[in-house]
N, C-alpha and C. Protein backbone atom coordinates (compact mmCIF):
# COMPACT_ATOMS: atom_id res chain seq x y z
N UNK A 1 15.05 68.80 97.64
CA UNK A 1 14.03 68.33 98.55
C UNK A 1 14.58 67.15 99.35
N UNK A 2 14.46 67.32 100.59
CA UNK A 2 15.11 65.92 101.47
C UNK A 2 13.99 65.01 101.43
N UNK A 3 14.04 63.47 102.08
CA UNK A 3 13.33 62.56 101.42
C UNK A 3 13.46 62.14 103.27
N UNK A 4 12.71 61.44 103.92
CA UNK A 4 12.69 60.64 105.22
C UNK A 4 12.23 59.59 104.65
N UNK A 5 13.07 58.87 106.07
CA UNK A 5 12.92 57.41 105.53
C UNK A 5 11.71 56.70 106.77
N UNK A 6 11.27 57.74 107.43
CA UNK A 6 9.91 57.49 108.67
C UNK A 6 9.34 58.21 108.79
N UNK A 7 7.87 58.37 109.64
CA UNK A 7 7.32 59.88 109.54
C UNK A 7 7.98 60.49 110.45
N UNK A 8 7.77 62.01 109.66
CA UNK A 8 8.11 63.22 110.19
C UNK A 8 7.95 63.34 112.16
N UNK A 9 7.06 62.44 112.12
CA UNK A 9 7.11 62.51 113.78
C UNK A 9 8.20 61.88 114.53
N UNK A 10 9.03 61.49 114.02
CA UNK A 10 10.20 60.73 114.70
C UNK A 10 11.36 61.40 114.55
N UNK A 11 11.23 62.36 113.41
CA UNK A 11 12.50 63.09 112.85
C UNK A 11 12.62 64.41 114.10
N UNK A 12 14.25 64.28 113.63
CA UNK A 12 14.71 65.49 115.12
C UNK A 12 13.98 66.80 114.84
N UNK A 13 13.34 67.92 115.21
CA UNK A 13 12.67 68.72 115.12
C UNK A 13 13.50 70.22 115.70
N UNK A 14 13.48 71.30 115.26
CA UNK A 14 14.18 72.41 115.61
C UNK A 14 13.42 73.63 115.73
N UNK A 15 12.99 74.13 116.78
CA UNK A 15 11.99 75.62 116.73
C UNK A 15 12.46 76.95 116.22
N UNK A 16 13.58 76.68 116.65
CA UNK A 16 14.42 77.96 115.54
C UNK A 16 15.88 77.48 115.86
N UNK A 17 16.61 78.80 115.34
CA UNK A 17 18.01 78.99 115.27
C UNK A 17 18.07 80.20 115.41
N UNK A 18 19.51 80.60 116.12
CA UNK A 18 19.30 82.20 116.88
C UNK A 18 20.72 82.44 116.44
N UNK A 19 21.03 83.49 115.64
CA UNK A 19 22.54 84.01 116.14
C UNK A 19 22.20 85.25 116.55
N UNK A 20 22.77 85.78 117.70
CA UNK A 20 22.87 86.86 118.10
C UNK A 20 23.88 87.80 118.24
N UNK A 21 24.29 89.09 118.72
CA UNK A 21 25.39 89.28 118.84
C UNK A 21 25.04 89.99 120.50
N UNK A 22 27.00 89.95 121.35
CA UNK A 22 26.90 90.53 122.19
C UNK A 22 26.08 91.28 122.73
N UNK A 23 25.06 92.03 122.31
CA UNK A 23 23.82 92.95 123.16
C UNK A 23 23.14 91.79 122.71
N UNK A 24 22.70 91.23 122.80
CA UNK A 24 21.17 90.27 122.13
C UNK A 24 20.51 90.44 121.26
N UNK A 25 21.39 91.31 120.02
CA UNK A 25 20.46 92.06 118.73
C UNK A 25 20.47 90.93 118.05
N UNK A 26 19.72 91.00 116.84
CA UNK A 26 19.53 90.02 115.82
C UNK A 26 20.73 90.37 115.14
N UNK A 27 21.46 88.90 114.78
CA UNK A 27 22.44 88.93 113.42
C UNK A 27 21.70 88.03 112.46
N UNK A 28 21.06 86.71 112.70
CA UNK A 28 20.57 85.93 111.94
C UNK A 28 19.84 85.34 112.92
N UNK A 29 18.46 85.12 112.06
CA UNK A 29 17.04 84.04 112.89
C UNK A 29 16.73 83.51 111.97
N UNK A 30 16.07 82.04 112.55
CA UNK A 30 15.15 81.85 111.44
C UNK A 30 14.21 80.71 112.55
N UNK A 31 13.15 80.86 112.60
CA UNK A 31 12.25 80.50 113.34
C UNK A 31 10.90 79.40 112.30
N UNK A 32 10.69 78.21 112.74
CA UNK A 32 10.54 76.97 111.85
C UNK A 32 9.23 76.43 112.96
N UNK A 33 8.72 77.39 114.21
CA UNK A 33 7.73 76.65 114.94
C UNK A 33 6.50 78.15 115.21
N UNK A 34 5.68 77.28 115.17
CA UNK A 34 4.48 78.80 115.84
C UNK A 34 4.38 78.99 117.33
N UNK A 35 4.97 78.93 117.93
CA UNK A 35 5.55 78.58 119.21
C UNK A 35 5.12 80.62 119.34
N UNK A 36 6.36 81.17 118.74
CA UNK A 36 5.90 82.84 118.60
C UNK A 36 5.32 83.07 117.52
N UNK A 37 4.25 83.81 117.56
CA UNK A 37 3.03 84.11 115.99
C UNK A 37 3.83 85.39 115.88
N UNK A 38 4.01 86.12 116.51
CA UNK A 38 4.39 87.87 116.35
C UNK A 38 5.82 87.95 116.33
N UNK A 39 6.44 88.82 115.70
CA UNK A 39 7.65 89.16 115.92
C UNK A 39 7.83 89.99 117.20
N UNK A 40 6.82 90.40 117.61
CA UNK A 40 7.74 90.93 119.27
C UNK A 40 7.42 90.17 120.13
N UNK A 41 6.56 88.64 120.28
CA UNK A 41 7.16 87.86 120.92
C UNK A 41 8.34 87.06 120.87
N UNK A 42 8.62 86.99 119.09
CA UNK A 42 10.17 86.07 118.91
C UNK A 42 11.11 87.11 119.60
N UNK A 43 11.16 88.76 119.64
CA UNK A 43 12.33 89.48 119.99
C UNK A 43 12.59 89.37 121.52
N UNK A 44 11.33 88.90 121.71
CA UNK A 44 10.64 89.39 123.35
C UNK A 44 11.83 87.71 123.76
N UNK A 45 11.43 86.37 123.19
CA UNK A 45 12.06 85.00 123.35
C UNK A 45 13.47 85.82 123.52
N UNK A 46 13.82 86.23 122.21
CA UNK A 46 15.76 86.26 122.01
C UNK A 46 16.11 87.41 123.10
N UNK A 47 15.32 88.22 123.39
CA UNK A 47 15.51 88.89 124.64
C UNK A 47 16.15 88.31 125.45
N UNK A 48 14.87 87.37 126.33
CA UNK A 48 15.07 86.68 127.68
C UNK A 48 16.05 85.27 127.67
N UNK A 49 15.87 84.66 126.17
CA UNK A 49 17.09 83.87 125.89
C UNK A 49 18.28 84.40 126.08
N UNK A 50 18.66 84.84 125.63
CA UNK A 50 19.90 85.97 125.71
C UNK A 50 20.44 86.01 127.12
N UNK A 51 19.23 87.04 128.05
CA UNK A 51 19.39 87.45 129.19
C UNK A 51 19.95 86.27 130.63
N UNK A 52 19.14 85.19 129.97
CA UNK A 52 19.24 83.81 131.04
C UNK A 52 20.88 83.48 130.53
N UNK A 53 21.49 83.52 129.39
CA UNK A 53 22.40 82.45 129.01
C UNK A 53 23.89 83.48 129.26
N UNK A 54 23.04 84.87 129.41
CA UNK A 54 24.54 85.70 129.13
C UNK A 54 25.81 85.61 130.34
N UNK A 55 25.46 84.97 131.26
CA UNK A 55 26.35 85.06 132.36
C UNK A 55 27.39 83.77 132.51
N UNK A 56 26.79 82.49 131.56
CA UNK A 56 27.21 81.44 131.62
C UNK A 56 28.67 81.21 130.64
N UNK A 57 29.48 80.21 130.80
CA UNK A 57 30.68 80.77 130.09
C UNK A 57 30.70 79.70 129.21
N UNK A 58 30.00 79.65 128.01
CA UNK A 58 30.11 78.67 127.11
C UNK A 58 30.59 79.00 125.77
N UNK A 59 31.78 79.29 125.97
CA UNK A 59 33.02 79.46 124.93
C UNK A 59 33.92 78.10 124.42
N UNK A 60 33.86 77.54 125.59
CA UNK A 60 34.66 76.29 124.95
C UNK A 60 33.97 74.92 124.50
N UNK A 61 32.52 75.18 125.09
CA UNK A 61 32.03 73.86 124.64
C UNK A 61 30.00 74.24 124.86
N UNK A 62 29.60 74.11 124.09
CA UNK A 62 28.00 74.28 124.06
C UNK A 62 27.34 73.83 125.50
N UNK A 63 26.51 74.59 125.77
CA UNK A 63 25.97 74.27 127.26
C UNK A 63 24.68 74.45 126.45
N UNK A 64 23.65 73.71 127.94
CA UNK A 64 22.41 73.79 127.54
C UNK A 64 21.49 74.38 128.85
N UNK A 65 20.38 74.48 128.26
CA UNK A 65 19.69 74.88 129.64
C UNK A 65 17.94 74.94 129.06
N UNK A 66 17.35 74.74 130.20
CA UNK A 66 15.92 74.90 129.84
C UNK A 66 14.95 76.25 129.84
N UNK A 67 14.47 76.52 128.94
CA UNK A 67 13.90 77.52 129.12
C UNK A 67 12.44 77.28 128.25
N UNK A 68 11.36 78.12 129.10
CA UNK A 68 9.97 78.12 128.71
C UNK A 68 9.50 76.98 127.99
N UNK A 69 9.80 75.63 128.49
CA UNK A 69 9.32 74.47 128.09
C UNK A 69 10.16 74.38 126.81
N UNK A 70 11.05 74.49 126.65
CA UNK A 70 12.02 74.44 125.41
C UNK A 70 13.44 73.90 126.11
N UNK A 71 13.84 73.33 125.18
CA UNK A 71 15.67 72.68 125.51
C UNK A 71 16.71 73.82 124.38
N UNK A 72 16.93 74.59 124.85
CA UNK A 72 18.04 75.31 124.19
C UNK A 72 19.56 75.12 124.09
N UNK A 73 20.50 75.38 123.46
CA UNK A 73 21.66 74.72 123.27
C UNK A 73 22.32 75.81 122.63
N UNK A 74 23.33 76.46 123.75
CA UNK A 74 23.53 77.09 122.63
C UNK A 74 25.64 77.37 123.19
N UNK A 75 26.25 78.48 122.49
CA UNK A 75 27.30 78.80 122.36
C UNK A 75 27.94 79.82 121.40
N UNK A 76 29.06 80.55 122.80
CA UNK A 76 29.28 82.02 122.15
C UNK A 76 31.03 81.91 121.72
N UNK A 77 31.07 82.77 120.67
CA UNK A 77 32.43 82.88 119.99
C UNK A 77 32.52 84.09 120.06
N UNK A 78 33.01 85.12 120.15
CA UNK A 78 33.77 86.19 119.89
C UNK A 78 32.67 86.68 120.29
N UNK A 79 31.84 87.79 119.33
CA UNK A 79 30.98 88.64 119.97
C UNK A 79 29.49 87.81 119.19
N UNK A 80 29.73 86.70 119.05
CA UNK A 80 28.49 86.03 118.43
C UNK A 80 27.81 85.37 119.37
N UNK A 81 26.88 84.34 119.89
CA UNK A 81 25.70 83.57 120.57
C UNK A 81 24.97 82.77 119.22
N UNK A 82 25.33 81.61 119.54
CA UNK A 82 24.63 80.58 118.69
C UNK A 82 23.78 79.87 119.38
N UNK A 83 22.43 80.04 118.96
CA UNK A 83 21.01 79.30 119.67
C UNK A 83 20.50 78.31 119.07
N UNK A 84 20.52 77.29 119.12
CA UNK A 84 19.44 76.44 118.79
C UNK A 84 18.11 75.73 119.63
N UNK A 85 16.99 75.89 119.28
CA UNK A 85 15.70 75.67 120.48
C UNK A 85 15.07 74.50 120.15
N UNK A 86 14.78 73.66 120.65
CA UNK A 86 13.74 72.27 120.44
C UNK A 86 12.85 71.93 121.49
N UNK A 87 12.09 71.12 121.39
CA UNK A 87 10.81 71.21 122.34
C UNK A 87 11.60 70.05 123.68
N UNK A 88 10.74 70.50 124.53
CA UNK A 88 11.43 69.12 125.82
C UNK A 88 11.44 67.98 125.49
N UNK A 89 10.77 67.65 124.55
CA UNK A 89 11.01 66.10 124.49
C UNK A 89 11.98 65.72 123.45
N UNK A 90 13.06 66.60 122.65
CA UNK A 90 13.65 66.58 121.81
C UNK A 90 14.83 65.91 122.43
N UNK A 91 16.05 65.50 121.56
CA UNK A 91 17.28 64.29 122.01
C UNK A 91 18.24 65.57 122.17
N UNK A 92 18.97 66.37 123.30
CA UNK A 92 19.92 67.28 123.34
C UNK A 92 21.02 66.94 122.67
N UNK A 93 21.53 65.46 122.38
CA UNK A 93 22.49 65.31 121.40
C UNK A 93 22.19 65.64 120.35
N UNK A 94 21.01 65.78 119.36
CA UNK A 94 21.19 65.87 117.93
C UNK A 94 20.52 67.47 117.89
N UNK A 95 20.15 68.28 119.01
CA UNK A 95 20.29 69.52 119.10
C UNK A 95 21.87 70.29 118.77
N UNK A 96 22.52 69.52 119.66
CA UNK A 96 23.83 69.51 119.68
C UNK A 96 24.47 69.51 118.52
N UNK A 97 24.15 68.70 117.58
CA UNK A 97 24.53 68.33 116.52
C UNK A 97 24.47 69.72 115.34
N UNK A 98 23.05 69.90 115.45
CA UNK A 98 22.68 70.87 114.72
C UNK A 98 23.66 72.19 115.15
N UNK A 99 23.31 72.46 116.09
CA UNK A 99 24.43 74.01 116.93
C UNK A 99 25.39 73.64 116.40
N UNK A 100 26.13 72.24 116.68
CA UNK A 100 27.71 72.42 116.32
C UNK A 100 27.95 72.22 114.30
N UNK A 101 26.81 72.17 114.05
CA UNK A 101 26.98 71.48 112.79
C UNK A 101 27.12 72.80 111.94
N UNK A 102 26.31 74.48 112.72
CA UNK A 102 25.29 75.59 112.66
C UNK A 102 27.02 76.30 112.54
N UNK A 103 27.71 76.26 113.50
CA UNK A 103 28.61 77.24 114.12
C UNK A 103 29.72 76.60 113.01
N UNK A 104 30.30 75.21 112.92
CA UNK A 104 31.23 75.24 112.05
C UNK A 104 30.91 75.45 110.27
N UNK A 105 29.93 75.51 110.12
CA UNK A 105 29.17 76.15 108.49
C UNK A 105 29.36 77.33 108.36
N UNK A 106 29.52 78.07 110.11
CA UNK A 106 29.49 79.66 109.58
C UNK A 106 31.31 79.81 109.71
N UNK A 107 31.87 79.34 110.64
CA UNK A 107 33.30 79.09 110.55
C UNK A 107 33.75 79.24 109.11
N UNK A 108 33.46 77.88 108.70
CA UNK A 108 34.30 77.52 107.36
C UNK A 108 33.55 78.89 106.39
N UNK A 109 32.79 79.41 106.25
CA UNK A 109 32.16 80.71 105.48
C UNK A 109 32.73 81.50 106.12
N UNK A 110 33.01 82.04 107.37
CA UNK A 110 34.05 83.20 107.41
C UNK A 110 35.29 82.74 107.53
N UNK A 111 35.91 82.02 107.05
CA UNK A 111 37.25 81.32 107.29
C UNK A 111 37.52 81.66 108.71
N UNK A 112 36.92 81.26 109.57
CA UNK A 112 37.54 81.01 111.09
C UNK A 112 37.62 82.65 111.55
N UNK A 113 36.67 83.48 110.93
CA UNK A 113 36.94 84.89 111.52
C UNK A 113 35.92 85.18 112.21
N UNK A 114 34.86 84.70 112.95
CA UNK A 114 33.93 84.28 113.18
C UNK A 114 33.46 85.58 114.28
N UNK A 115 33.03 86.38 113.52
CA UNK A 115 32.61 87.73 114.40
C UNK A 115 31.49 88.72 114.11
N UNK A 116 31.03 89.19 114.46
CA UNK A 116 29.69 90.37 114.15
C UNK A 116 30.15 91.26 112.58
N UNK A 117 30.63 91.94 112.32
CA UNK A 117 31.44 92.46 111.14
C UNK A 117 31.80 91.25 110.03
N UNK A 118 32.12 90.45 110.02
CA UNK A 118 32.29 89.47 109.23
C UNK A 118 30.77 88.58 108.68
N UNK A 119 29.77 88.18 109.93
CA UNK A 119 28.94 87.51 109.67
C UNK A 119 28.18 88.88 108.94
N UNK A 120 27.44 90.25 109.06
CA UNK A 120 26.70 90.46 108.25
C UNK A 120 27.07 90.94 107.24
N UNK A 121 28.45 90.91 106.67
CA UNK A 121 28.86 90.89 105.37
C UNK A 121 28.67 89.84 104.15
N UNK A 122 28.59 88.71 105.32
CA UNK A 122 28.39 87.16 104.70
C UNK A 122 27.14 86.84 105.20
N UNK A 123 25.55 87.65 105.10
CA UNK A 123 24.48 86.98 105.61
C UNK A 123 24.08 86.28 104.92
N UNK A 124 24.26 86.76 103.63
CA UNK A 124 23.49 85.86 102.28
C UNK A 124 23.73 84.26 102.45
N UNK A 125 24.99 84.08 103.01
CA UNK A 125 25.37 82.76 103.04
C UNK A 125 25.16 82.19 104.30
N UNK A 126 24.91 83.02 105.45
CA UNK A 126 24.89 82.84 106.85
C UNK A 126 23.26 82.00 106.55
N UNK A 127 22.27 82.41 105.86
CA UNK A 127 21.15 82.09 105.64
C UNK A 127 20.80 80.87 105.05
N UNK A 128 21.50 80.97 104.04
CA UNK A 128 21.66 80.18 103.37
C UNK A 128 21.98 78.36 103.52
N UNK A 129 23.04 78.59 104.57
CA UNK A 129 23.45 77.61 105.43
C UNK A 129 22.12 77.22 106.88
N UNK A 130 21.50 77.90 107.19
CA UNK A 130 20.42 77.85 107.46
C UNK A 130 19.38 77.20 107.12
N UNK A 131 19.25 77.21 106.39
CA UNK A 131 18.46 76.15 104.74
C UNK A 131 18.69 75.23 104.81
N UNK A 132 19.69 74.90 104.52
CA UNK A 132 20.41 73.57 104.18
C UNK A 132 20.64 73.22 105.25
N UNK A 133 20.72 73.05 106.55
CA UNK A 133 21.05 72.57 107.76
C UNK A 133 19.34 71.40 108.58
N UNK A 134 18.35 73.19 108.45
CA UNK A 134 16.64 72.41 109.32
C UNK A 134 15.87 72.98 107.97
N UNK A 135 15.32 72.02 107.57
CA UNK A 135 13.98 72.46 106.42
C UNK A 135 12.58 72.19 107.28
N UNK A 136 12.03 73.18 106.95
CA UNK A 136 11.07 73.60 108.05
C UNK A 136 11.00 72.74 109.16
N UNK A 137 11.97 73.01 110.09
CA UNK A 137 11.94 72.74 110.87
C UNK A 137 12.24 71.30 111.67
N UNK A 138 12.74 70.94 110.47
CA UNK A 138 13.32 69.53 110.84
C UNK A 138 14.47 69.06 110.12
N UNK A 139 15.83 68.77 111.28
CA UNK A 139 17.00 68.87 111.16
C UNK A 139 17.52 67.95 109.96
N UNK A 140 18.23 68.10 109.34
CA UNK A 140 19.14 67.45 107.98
C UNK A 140 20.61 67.48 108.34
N UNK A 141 20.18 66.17 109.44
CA UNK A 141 21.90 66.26 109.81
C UNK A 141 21.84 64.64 109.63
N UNK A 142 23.14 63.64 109.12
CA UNK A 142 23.34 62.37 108.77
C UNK A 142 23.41 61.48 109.83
């Protein structure tokens, strides 16, 4: 159980986490806001998330961009897309933090093989790391 040392209203906050792969299918979600009640509005989100970010070339360094009153952050490796979503008024650095904190957890778990075939062999842990990163929804980064 993590412990804050202020209220929860000050702490960095995270609406989900997205990995996707090359088509925009689900590899790993985990969604921490009621932002979407239904699952075919979350597919309907990773859809149009997807669709807005796919042209942009953020391979070497996380880009961000706004979408539907949300600050997204995200970055692609091989045939993966790493999302992280927070509300507009959230700090894009410790979004940042989380994505980059998100992508090298799954790194060091696939030893740097970091690809569609590899991650759902290793979901158990892909998830897992998930957990341990935002507890409902609010980031556990130092």
């Amino acid at each position: 159980m993590a412990y804050f040392s202020g209220s929860r209203d000050t702490c960095p906050s995270v609406k989900n986490i997205l990995l996707l792969d090359s088509e925009g299918k689900r590899v790993a979600v985990k969604y921490y806001s009621d932002d979407w009640p239904t699952n075919s509005s979350k597919l309907a989100f990773e859809k149009s998330v997807f669709t807005k970010t796919l042209k942009t070339n953020a391979r070497t360094e996380a880009e961000i961009a706004m979408f539907e009153n949300n600050i997204v952050i995200y970055k692609f490796v091989q045939d993966l897309h790493f999302f992280v979503t927070g509300g507009d008024d959230e700090n894009e650095l410790i979004l940042a933090a989380v994505l980059q904190g998100f992508f090298d957890a799954v790194a060091l778990l696939l030893r740097n093989n970091v690809d569609k075939r590899e991650a759902l062999e290793n979901l158990d842990l892909i998830l897992l790391c998930l957990d341990e990163i935002v507890d409902g929804g609010y980031a556990l980064i130092p």
